[in-house]
N, C-alpha and C. Protein backbone atom coordinates (compact mmCIF):
# COMPACT_ATOMS: atom_id res chain seq x y z
N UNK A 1 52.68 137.82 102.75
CA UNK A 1 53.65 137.07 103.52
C UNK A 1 54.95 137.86 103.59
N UNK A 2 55.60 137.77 105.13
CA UNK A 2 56.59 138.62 105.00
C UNK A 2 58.01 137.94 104.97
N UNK A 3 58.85 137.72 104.25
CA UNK A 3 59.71 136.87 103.78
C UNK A 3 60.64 137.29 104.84
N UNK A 4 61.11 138.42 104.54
CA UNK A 4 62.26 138.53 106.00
C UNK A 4 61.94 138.13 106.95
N UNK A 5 60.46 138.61 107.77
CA UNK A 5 60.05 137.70 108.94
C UNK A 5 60.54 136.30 108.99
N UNK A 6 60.20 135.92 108.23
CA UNK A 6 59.90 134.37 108.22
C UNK A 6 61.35 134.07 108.10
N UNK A 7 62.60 134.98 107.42
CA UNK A 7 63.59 134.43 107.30
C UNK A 7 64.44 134.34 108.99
N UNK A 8 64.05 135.90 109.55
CA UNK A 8 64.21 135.99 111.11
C UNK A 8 63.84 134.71 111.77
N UNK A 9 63.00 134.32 111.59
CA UNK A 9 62.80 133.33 112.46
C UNK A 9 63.67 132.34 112.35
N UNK A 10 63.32 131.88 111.00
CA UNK A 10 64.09 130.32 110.51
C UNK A 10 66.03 130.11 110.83
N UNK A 11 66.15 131.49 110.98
CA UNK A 11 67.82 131.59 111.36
C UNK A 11 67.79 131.88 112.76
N UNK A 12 66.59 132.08 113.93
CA UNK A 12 66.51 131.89 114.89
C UNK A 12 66.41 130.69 115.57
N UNK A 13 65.80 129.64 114.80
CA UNK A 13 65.30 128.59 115.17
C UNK A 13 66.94 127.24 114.42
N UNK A 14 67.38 128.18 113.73
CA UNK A 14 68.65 127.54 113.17
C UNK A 14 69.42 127.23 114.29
N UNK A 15 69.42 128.37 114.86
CA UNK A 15 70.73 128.76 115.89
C UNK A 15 70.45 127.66 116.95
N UNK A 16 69.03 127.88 117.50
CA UNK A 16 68.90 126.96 118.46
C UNK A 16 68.16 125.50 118.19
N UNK A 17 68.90 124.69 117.16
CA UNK A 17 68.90 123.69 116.88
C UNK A 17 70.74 122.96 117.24
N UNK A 18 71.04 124.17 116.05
CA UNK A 18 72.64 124.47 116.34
C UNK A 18 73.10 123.93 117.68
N UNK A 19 72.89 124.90 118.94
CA UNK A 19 73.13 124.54 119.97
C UNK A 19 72.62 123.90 120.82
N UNK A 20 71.47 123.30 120.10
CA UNK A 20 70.87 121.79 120.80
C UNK A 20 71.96 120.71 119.94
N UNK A 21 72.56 120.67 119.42
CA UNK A 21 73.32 119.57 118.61
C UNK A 21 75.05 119.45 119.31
N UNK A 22 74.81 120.87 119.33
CA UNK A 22 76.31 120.96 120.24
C UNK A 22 76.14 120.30 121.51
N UNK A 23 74.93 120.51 122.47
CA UNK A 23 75.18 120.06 123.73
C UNK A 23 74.99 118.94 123.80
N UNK A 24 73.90 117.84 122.72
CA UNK A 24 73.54 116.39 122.48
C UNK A 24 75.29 115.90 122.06
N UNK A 25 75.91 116.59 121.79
CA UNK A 25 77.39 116.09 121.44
C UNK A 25 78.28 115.76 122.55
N UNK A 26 78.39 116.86 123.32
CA UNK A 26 79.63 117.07 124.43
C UNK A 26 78.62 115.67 125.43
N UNK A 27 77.43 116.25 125.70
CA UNK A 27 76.28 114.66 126.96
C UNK A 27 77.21 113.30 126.06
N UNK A 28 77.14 113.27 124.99
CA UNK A 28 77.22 111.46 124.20
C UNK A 28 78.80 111.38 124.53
N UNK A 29 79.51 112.40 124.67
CA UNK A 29 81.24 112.56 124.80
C UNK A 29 81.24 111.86 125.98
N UNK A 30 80.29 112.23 127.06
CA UNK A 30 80.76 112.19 128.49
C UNK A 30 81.03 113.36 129.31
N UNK A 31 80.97 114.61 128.38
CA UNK A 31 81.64 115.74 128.97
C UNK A 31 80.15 116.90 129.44
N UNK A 32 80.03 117.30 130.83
CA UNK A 32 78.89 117.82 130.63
C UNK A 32 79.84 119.72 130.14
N UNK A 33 78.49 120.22 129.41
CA UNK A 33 79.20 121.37 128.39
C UNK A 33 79.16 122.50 129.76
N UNK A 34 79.90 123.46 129.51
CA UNK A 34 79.97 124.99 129.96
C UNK A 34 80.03 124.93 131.72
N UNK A 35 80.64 123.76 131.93
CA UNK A 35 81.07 123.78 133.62
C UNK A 35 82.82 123.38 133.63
N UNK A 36 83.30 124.35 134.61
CA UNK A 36 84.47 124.38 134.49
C UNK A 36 84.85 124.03 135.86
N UNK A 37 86.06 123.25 136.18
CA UNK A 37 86.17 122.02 137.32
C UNK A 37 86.92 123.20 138.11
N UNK A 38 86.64 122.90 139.65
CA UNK A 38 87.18 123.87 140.56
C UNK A 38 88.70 123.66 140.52
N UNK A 39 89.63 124.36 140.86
CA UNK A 39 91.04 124.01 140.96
C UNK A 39 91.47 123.67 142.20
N UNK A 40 91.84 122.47 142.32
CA UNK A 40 92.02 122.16 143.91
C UNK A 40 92.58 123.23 144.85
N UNK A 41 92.13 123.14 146.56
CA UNK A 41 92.56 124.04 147.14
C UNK A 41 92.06 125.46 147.40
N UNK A 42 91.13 125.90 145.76
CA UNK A 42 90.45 127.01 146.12
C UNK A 42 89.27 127.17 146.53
N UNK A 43 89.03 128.37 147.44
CA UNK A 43 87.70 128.34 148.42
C UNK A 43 86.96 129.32 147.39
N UNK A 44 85.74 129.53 147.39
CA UNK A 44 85.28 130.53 146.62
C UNK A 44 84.40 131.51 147.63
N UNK A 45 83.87 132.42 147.26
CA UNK A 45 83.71 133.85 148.25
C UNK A 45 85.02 134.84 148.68
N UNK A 46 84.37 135.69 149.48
CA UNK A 46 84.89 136.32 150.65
C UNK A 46 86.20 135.37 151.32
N UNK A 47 87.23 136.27 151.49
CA UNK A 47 88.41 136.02 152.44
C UNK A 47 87.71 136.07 153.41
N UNK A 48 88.50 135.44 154.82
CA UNK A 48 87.76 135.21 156.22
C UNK A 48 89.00 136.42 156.72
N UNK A 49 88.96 136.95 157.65
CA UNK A 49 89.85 138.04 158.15
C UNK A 49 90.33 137.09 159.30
N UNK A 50 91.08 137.73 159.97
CA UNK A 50 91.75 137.37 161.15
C UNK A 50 91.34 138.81 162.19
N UNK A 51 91.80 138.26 163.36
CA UNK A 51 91.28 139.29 164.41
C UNK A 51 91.99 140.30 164.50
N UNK A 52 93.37 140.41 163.78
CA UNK A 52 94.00 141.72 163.67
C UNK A 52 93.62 142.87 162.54
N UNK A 53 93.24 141.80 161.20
CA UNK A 53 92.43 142.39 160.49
C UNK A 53 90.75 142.89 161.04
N UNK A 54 90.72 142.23 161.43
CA UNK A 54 89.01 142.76 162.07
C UNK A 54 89.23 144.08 163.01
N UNK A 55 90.29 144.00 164.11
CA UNK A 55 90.35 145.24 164.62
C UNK A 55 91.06 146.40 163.93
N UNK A 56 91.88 146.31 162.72
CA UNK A 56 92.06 147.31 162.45
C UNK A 56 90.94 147.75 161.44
N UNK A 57 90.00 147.21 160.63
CA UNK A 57 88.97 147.59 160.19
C UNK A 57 87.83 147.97 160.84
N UNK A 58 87.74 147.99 162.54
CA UNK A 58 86.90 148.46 163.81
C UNK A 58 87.50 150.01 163.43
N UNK A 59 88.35 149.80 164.14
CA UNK A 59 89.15 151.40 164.46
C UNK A 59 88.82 152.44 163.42
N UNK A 60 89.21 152.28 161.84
CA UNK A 60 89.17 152.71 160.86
C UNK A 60 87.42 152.56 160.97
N UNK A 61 86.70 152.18 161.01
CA UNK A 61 85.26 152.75 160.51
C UNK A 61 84.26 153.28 161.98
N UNK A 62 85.26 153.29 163.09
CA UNK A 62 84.87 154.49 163.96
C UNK A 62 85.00 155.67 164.08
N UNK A 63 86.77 155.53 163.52
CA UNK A 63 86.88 156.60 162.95
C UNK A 63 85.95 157.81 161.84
N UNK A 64 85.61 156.67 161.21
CA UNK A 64 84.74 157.33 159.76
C UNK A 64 83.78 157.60 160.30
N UNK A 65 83.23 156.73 160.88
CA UNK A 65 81.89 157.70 161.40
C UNK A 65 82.04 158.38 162.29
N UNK A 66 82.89 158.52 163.67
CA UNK A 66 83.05 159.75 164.17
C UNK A 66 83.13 161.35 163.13
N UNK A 67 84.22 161.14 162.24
CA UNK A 67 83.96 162.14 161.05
C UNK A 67 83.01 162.61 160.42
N UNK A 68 81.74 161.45 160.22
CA UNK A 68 80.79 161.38 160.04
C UNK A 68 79.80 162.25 160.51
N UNK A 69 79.91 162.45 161.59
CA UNK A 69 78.89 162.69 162.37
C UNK A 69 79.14 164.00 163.04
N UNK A 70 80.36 163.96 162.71
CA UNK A 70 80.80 165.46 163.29
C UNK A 70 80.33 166.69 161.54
N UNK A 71 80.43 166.06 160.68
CA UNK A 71 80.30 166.83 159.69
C UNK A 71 78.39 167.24 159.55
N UNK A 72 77.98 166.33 159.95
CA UNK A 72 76.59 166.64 159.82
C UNK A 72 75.98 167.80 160.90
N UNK A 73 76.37 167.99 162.26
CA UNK A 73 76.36 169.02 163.31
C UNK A 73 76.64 170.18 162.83
């Protein structure tokens, strides 16, 4: 019998008792665990551009690939 094994485990199986007790705690609180409340007002993703932003990011990556393409010739 391999005692450390067996001790590996038993402090594996500790842990996640552990944090089955923690989350049976915060559910009986009322509180659900490890979600954090949006802050009003904020959107999440990507910024939306505007059309002045959109055309100057046109220009600039025609540019680049004109460069592009001239370097490969």
């Amino acid at each position: 019998m391999d005692v450390s094994k067996t001790l590996a485990q038993l402090r594996a199986e500790l842990m996640m008792v552990k944090a089955a007790i923690v989350v049976l705690e915060d559910l009986q609180g009322g509180r659900i665990p490890n979600l954090k409340p949006l802050l009003p007002g904020r959107r999440r993703g990507r910024k939306s551009m505007g059309l002045q932003e959109r055309a100057e990011v046109s220009e600039r990556m025609k540019r680049y690939w004109a460069n592009r393409r001239k370097d490969i010739s």
